[in-house]
PDB file of N, CA and C in Angstrom:
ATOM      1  N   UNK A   1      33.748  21.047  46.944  1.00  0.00           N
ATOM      2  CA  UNK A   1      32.471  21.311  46.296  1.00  0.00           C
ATOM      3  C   UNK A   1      32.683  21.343  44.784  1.00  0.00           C
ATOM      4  N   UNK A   2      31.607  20.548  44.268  1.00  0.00           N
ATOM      5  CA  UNK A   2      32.097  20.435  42.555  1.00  0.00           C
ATOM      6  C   UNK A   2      31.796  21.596  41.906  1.00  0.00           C
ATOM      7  N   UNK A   3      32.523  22.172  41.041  1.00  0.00           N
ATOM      8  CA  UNK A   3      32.553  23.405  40.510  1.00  0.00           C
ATOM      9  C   UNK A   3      31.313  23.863  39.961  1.00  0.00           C
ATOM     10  N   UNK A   4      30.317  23.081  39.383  1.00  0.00           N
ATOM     11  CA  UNK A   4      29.217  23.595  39.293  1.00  0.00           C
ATOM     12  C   UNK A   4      28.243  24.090  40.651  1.00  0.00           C
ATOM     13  N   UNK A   5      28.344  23.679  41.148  1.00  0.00           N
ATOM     14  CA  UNK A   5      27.752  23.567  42.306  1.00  0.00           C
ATOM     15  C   UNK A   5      27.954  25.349  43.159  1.00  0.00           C
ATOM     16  N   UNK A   6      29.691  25.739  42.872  1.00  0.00           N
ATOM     17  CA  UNK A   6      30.161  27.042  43.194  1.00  0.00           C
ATOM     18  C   UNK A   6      29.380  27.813  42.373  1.00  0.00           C
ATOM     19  N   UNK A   7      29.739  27.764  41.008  1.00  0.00           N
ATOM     20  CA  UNK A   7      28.883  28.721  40.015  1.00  0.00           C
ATOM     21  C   UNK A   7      27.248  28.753  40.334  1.00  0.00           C
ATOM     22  N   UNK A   8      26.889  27.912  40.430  1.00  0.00           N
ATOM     23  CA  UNK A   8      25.698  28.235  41.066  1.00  0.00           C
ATOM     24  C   UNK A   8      25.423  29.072  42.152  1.00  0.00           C
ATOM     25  N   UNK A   9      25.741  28.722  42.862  1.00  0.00           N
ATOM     26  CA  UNK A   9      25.880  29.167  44.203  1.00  0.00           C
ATOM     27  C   UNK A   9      26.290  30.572  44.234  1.00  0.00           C
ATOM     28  N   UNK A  10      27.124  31.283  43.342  1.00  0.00           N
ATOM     29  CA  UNK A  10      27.632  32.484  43.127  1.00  0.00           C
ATOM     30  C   UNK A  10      26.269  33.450  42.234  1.00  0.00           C
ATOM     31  N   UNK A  11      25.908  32.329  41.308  1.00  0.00           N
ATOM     32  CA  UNK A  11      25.592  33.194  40.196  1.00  0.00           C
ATOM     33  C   UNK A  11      24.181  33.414  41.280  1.00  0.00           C
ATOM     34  N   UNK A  12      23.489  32.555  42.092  1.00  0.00           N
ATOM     35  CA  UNK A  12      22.100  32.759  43.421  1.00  0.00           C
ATOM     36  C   UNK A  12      22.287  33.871  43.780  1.00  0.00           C
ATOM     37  N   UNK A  13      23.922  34.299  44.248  1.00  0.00           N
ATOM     38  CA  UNK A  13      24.381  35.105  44.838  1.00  0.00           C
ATOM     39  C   UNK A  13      23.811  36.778  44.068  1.00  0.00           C
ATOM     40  N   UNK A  14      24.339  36.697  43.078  1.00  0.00           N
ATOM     41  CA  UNK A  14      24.217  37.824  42.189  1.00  0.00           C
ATOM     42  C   UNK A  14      22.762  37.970  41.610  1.00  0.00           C
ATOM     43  N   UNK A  15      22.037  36.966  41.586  1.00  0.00           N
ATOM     44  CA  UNK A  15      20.874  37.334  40.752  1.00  0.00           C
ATOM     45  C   UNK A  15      19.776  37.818  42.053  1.00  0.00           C
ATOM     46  N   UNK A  16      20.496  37.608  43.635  1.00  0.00           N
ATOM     47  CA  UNK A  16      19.782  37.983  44.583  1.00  0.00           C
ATOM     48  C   UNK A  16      20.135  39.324  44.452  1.00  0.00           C
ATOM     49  N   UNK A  17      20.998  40.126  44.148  1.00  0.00           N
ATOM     50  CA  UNK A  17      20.860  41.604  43.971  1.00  0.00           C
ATOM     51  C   UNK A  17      19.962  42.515  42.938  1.00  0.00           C
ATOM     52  N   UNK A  18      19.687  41.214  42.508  1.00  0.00           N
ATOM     53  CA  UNK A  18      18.400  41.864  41.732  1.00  0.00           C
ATOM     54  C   UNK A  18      17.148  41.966  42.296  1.00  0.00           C
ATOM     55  N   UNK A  19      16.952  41.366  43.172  1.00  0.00           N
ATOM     56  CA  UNK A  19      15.555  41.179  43.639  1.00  0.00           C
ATOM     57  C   UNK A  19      14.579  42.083  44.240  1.00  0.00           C
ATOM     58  N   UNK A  20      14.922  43.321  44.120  1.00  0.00           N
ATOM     59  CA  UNK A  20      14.011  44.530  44.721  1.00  0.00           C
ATOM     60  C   UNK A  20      14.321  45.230  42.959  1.00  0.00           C
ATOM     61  N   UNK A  21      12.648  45.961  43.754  1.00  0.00           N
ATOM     62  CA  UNK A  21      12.721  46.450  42.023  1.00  0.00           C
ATOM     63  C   UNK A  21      13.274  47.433  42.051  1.00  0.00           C
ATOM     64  N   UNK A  22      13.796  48.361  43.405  1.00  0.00           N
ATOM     65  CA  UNK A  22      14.989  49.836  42.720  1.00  0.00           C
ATOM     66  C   UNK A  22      15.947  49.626  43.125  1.00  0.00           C
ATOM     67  N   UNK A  23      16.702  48.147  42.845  1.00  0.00           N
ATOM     68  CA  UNK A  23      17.778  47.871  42.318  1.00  0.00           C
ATOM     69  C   UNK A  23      17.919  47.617  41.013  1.00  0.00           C
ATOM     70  N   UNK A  24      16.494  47.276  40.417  1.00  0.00           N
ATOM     71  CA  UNK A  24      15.714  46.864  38.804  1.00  0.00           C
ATOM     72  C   UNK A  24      16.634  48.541  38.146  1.00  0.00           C
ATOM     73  N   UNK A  25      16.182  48.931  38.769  1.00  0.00           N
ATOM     74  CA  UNK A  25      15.976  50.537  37.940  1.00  0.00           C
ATOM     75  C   UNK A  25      17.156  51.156  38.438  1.00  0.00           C
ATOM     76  N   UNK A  26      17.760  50.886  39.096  1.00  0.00           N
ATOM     77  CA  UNK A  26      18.890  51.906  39.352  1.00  0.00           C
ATOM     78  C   UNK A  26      19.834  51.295  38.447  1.00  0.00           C
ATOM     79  N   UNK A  27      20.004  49.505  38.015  1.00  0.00           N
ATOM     80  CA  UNK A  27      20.365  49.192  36.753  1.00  0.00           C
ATOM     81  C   UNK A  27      20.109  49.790  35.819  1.00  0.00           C
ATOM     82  N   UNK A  28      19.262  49.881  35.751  1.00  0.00           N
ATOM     83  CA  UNK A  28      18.550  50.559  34.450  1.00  0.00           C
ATOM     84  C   UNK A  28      18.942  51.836  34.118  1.00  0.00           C
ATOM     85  N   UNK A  29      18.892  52.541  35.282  1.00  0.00           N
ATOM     86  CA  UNK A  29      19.672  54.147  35.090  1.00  0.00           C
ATOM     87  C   UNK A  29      20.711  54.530  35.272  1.00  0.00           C
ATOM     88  N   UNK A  30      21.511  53.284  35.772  1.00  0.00           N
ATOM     89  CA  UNK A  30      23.241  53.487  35.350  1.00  0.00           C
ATOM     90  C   UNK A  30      23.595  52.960  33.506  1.00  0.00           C
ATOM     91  N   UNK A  31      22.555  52.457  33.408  1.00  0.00           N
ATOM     92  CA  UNK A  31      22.910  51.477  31.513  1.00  0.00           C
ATOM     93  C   UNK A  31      23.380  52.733  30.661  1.00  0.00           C
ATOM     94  N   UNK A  32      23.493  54.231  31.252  1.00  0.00           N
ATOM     95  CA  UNK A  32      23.563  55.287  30.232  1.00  0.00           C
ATOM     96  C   UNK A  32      24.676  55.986  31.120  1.00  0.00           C
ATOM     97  N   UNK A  33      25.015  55.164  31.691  1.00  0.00           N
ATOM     98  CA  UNK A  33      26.910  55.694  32.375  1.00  0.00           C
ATOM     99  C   UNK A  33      26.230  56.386  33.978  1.00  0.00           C
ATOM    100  N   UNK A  34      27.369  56.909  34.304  1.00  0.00           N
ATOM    101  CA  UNK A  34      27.690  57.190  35.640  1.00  0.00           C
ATOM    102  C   UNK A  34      26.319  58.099  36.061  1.00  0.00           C
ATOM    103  N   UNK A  35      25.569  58.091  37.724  1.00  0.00           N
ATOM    104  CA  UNK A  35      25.324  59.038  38.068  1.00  0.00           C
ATOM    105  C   UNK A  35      25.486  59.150  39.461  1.00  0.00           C
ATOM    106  N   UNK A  36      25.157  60.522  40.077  1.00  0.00           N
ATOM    107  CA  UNK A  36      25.207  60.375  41.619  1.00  0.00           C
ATOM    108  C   UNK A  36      23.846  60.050  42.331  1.00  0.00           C
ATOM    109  N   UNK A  37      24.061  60.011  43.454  1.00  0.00           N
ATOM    110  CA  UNK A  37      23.364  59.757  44.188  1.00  0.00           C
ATOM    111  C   UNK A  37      22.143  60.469  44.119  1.00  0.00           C
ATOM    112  N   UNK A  38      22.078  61.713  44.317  1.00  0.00           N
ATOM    113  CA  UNK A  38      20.868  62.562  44.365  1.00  0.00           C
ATOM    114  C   UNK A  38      20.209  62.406  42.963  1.00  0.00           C
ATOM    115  N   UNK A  39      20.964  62.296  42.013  1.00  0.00           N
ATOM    116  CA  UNK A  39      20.104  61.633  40.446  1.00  0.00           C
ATOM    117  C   UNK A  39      19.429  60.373  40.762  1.00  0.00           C
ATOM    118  N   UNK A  40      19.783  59.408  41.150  1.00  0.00           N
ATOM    119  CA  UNK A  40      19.045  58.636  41.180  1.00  0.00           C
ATOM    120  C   UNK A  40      18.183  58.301  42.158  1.00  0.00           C
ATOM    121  N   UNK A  41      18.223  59.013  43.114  1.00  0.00           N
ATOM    122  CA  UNK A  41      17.035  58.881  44.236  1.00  0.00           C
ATOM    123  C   UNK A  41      16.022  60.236  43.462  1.00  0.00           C
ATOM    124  N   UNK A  42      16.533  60.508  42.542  1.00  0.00           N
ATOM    125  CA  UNK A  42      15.431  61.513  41.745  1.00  0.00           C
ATOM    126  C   UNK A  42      14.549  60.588  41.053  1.00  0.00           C
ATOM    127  N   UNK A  43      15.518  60.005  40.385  1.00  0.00           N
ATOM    128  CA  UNK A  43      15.131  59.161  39.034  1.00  0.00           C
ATOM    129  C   UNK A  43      13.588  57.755  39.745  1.00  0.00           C
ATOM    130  N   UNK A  44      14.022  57.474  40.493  1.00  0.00           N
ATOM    131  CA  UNK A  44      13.159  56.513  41.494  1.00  0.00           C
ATOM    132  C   UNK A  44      11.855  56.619  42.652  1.00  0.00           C
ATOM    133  N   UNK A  45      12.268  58.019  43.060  1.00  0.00           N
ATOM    134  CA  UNK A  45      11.070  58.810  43.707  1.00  0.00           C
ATOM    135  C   UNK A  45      11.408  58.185  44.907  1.00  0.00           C
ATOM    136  N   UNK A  46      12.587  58.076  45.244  1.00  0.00           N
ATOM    137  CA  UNK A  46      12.126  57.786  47.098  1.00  0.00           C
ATOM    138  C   UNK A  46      13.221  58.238  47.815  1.00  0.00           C
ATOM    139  N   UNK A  47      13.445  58.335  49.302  1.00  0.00           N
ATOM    140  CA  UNK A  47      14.432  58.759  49.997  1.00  0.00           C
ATOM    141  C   UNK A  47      15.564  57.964  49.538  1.00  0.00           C
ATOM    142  N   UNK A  48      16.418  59.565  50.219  1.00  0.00           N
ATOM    143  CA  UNK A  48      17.768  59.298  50.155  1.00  0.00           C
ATOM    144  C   UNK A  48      18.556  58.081  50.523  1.00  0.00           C
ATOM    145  N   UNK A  49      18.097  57.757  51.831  1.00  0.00           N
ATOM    146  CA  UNK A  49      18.381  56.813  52.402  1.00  0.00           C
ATOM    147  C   UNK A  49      18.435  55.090  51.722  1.00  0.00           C
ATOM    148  N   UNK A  50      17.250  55.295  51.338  1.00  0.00           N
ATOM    149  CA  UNK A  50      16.543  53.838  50.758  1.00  0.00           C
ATOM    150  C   UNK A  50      17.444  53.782  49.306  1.00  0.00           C
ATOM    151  N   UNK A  51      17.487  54.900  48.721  1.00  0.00           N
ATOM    152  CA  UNK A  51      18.581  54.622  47.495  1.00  0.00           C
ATOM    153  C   UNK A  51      19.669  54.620  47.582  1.00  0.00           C
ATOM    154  N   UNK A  52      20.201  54.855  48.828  1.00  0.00           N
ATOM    155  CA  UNK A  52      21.685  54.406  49.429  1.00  0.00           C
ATOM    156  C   UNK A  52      21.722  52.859  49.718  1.00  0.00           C
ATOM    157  N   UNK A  53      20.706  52.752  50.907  1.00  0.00           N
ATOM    158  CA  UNK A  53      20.546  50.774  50.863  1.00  0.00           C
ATOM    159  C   UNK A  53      20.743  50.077  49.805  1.00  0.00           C
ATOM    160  N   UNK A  54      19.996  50.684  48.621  1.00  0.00           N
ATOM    161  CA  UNK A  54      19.969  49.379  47.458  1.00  0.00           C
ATOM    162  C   UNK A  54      21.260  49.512  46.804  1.00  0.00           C
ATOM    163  N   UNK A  55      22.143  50.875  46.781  1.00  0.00           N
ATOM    164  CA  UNK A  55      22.904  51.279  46.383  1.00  0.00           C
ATOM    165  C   UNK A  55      24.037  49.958  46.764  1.00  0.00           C
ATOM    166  N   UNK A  56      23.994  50.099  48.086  1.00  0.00           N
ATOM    167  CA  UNK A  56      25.152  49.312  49.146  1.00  0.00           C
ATOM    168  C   UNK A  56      24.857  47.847  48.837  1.00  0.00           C
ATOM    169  N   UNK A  57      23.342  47.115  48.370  1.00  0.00           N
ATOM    170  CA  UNK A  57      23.570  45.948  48.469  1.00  0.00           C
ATOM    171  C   UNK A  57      24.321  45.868  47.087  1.00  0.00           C
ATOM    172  N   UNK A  58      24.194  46.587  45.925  1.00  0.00           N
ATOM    173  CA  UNK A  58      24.226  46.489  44.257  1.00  0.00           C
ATOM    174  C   UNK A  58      26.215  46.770  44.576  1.00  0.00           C
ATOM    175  N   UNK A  59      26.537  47.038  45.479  1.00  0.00           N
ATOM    176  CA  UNK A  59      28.552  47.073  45.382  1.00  0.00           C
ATOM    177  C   UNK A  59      28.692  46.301  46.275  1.00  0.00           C
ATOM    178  N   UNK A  60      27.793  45.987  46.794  1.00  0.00           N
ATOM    179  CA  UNK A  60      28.051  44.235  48.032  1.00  0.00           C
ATOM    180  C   UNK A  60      28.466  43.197  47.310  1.00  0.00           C
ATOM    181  N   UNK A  61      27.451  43.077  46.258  1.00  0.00           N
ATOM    182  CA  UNK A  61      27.647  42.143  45.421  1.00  0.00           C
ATOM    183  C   UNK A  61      28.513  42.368  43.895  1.00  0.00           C
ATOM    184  N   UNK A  62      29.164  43.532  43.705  1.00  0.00           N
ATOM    185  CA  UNK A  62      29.739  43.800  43.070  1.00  0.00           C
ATOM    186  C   UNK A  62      29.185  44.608  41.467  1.00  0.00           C
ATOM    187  N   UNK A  63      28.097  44.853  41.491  1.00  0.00           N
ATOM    188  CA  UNK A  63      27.741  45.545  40.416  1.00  0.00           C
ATOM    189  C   UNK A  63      27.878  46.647  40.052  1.00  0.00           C
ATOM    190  N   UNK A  64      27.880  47.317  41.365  1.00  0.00           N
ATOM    191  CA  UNK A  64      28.528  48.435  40.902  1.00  0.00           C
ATOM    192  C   UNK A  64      29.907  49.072  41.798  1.00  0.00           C
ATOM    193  N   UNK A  65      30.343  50.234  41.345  1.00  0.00           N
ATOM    194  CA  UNK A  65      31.253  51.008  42.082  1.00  0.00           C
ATOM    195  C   UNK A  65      31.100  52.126  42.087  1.00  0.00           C
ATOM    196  N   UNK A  66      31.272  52.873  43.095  1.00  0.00           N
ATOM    197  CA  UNK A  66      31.449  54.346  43.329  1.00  0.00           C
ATOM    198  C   UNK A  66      32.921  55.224  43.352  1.00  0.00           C
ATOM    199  N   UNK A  67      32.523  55.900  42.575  1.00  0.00           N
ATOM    200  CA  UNK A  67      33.858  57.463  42.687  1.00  0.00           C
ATOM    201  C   UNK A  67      33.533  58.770  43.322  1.00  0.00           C
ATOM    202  N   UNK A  68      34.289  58.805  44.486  1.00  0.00           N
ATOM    203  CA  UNK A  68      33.893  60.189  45.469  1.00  0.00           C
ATOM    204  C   UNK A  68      34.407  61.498  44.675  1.00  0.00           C
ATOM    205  N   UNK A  69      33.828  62.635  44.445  1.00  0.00           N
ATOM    206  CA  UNK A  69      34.143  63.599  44.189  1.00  0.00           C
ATOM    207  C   UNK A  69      33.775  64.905  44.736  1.00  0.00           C
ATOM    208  N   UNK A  70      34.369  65.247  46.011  1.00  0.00           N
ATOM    209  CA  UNK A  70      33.903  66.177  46.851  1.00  0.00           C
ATOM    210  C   UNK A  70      33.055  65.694  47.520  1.00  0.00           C
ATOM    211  N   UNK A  71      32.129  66.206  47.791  1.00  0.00           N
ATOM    212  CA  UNK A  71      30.656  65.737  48.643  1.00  0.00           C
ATOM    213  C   UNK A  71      29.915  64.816  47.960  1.00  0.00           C
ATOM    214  N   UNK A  72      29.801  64.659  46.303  1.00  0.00           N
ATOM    215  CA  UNK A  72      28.893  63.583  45.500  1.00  0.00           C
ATOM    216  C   UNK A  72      29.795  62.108  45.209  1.00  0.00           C
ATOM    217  N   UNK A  73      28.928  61.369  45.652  1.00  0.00           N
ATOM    218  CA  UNK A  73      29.333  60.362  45.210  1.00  0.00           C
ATOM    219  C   UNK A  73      28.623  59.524  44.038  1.00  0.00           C
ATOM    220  N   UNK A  74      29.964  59.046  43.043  1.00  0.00           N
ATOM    221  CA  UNK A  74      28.924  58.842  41.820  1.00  0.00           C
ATOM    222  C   UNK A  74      28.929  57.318  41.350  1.00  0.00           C
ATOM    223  N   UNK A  75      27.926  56.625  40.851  1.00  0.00           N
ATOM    224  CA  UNK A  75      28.221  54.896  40.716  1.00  0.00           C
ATOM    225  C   UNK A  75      27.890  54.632  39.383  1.00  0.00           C
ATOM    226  N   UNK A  76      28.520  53.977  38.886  1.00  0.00           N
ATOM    227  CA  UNK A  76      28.620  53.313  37.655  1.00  0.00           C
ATOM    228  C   UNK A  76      28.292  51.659  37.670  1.00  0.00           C
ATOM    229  N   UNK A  77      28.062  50.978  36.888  1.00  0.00           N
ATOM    230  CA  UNK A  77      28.011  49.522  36.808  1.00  0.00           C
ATOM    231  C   UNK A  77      29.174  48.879  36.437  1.00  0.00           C
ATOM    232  N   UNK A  78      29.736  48.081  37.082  1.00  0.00           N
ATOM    233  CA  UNK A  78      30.885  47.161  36.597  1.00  0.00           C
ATOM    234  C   UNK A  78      31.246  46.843  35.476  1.00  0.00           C
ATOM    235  N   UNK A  79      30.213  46.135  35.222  1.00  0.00           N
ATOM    236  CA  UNK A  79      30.005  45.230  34.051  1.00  0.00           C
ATOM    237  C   UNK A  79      28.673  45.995  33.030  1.00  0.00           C
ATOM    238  N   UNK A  80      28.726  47.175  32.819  1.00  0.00           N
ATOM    239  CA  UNK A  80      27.644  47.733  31.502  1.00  0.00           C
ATOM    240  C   UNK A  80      26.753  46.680  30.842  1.00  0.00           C
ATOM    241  N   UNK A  81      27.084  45.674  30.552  1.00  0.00           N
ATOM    242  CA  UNK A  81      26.288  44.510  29.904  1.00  0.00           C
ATOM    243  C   UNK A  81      25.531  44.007  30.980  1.00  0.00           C
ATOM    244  N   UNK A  82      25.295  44.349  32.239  1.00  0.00           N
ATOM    245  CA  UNK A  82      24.610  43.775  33.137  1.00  0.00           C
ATOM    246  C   UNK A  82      22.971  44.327  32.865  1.00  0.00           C
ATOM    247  N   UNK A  83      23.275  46.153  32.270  1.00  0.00           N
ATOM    248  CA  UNK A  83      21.373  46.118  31.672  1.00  0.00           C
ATOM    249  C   UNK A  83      21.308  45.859  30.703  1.00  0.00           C
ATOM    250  N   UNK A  84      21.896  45.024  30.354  1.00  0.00           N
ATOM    251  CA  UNK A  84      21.478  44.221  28.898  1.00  0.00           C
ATOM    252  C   UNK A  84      20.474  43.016  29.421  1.00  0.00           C
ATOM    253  N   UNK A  85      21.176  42.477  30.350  1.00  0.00           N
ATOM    254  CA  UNK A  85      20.345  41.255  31.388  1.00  0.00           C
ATOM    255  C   UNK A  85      18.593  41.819  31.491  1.00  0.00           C
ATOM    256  N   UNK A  86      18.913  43.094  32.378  1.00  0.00           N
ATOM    257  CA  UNK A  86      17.326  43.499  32.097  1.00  0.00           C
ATOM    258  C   UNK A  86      16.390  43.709  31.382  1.00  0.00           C
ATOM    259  N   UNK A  87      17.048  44.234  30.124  1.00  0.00           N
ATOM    260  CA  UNK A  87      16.149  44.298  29.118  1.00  0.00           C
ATOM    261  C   UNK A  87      16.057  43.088  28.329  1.00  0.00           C
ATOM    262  N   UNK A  88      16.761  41.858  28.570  1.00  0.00           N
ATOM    263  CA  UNK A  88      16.379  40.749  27.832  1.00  0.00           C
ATOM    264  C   UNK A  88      15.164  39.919  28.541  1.00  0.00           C
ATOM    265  N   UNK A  89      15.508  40.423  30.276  1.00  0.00           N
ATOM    266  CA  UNK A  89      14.387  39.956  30.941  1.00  0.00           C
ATOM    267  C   UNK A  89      13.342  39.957  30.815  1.00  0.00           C
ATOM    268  N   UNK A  90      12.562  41.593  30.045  1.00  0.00           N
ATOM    269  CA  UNK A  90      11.867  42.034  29.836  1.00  0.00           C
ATOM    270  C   UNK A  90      11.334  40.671  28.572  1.00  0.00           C
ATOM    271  N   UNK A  91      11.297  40.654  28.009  1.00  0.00           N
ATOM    272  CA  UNK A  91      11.527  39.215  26.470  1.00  0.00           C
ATOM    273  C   UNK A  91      10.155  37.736  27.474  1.00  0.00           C
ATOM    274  N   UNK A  92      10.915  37.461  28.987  1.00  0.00           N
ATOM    275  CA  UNK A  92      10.158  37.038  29.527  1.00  0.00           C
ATOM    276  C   UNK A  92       8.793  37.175  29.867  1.00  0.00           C
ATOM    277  N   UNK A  93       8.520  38.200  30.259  1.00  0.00           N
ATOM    278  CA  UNK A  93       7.544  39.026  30.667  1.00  0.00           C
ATOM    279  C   UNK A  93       6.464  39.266  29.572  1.00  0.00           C
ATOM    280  N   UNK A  94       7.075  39.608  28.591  1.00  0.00           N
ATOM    281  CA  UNK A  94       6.367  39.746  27.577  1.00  0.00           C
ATOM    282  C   UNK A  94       5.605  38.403  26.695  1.00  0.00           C
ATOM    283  N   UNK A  95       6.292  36.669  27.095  1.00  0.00           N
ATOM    284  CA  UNK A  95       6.359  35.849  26.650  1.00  0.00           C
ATOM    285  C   UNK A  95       4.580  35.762  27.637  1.00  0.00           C
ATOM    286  N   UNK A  96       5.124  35.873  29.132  1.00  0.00           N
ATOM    287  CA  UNK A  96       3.895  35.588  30.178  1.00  0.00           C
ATOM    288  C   UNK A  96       2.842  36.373  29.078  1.00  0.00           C
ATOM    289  N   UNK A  97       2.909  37.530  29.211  1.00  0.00           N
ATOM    290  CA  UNK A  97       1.975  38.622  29.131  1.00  0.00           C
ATOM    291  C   UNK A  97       0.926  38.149  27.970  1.00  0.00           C
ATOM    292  N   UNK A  98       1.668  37.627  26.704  1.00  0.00           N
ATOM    293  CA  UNK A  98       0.924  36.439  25.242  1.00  0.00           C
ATOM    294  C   UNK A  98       0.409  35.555  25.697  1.00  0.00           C
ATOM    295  N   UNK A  99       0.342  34.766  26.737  1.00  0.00           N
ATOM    296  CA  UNK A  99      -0.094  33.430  27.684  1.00  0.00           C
ATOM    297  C   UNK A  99      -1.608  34.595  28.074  1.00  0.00           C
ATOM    298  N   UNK A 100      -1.338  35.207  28.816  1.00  0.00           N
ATOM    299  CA  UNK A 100      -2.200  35.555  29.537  1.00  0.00           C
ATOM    300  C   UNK A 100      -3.338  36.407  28.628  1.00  0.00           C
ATOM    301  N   UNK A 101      -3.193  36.963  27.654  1.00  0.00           N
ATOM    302  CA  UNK A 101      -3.791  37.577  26.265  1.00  0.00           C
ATOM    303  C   UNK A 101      -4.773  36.124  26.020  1.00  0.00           C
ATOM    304  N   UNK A 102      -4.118  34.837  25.379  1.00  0.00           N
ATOM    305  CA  UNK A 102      -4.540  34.148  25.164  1.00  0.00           C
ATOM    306  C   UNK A 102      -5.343  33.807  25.954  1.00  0.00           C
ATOM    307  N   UNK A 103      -5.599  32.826  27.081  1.00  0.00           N
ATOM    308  CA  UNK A 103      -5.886  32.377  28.231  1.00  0.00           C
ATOM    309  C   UNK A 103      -7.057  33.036  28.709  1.00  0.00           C
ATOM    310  N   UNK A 104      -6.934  34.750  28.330  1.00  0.00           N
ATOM    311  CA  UNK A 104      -8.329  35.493  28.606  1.00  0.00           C
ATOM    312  C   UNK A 104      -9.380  34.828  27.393  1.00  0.00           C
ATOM    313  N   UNK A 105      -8.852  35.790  26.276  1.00  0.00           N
ATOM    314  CA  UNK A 105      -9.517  35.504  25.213  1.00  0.00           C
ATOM    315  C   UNK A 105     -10.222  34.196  24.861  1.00  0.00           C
ATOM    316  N   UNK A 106      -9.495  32.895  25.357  1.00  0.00           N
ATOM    317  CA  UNK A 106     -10.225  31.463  25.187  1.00  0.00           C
ATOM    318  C   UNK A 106     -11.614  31.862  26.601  1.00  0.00           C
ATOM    319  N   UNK A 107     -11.157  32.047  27.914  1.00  0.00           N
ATOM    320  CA  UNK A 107     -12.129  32.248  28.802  1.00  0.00           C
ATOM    321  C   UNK A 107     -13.317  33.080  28.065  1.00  0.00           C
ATOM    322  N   UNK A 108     -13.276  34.238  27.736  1.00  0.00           N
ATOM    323  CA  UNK A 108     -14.601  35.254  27.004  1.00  0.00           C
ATOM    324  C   UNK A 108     -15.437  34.057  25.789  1.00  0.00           C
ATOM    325  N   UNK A 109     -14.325  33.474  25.263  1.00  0.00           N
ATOM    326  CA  UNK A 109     -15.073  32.598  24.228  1.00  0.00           C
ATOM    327  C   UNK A 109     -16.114  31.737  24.542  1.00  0.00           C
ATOM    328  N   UNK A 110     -15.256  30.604  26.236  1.00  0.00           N
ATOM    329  CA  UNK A 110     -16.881  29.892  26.442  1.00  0.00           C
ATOM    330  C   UNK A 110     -17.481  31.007  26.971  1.00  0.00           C
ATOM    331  N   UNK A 111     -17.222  31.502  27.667  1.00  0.00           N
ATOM    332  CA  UNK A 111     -18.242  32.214  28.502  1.00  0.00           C
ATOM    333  C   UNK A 111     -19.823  32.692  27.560  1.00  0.00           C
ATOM    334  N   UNK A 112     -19.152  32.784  26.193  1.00  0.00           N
ATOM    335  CA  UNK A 112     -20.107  33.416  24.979  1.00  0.00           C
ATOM    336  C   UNK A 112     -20.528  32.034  25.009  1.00  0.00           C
ATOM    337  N   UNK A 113     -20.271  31.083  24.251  1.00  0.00           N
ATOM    338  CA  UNK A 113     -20.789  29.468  23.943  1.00  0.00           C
ATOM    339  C   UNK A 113     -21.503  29.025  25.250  1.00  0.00           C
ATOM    340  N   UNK A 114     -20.871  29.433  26.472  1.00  0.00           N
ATOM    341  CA  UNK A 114     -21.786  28.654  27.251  1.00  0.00           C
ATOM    342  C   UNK A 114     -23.391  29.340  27.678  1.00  0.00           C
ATOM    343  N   UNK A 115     -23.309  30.791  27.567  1.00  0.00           N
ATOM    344  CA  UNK A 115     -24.491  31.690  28.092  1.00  0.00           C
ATOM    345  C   UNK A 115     -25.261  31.486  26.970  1.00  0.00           C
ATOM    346  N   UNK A 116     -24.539  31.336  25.393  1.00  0.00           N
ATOM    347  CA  UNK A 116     -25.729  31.160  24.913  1.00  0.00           C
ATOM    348  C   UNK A 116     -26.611  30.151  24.600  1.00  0.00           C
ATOM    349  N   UNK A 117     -26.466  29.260  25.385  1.00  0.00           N
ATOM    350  CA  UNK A 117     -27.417  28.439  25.390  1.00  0.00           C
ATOM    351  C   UNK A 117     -28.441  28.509  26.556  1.00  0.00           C
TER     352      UNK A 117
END
């Protein structure tokens, strides 16, 4: 398989661990270093459980890791520059969001030109 073809295929891999949004945010709330578990099923508002799942897919794929310490277990991000990714994402969003500002604003315009006639 030609080497691009791997990198691709890898990088599908990894950008699929992004794809639920409290894996979005549990990025997001490791970008300020380590926490445990019960912090961040705080930080997110939902069961324990469900922030363990996303937990498990986000070190499936390698983003993060955990350090046991007694009963808490605590996870950090691999690679720290990975919520950098998110917040540049954000850059996107914001690009849509000017499209869609516009796009209204031309709509209200005929809507004025056309009623008043």
């Amino acid at each position: 398989m030609p080497s691009r073809a791997i990198a691709a295929r890898e990088l599908a891999k990894l950008f699929g661990a992004f794809s639920h949004p409290d894996r979005v945010r549990i990025v997001e709330a490791l970008r300020e270093g380590e926490r445990d578990v019960n912090a961040l099923q705080e930080t997110l508002g939902v069961s324990h459980s469900r922030t363990s799942q996303n937990l498990a897919v986000l070190r499936a794929h390698h983003v993060v890791v955990e350090r046991k310490e007694g009963r808490h277990v605590y996870y950090r991000l691999v690679h720290p520059e990975v919520a950098e990714w998110v917040l540049a994402g954000l850059r996107f969003l914001e690009a849509d969001l000017a499209d869609v500002v516009q796009r209204r604003m031309a709509i209200e315009a005929a809507r004025q030109v056309w009623t008043d006639k």
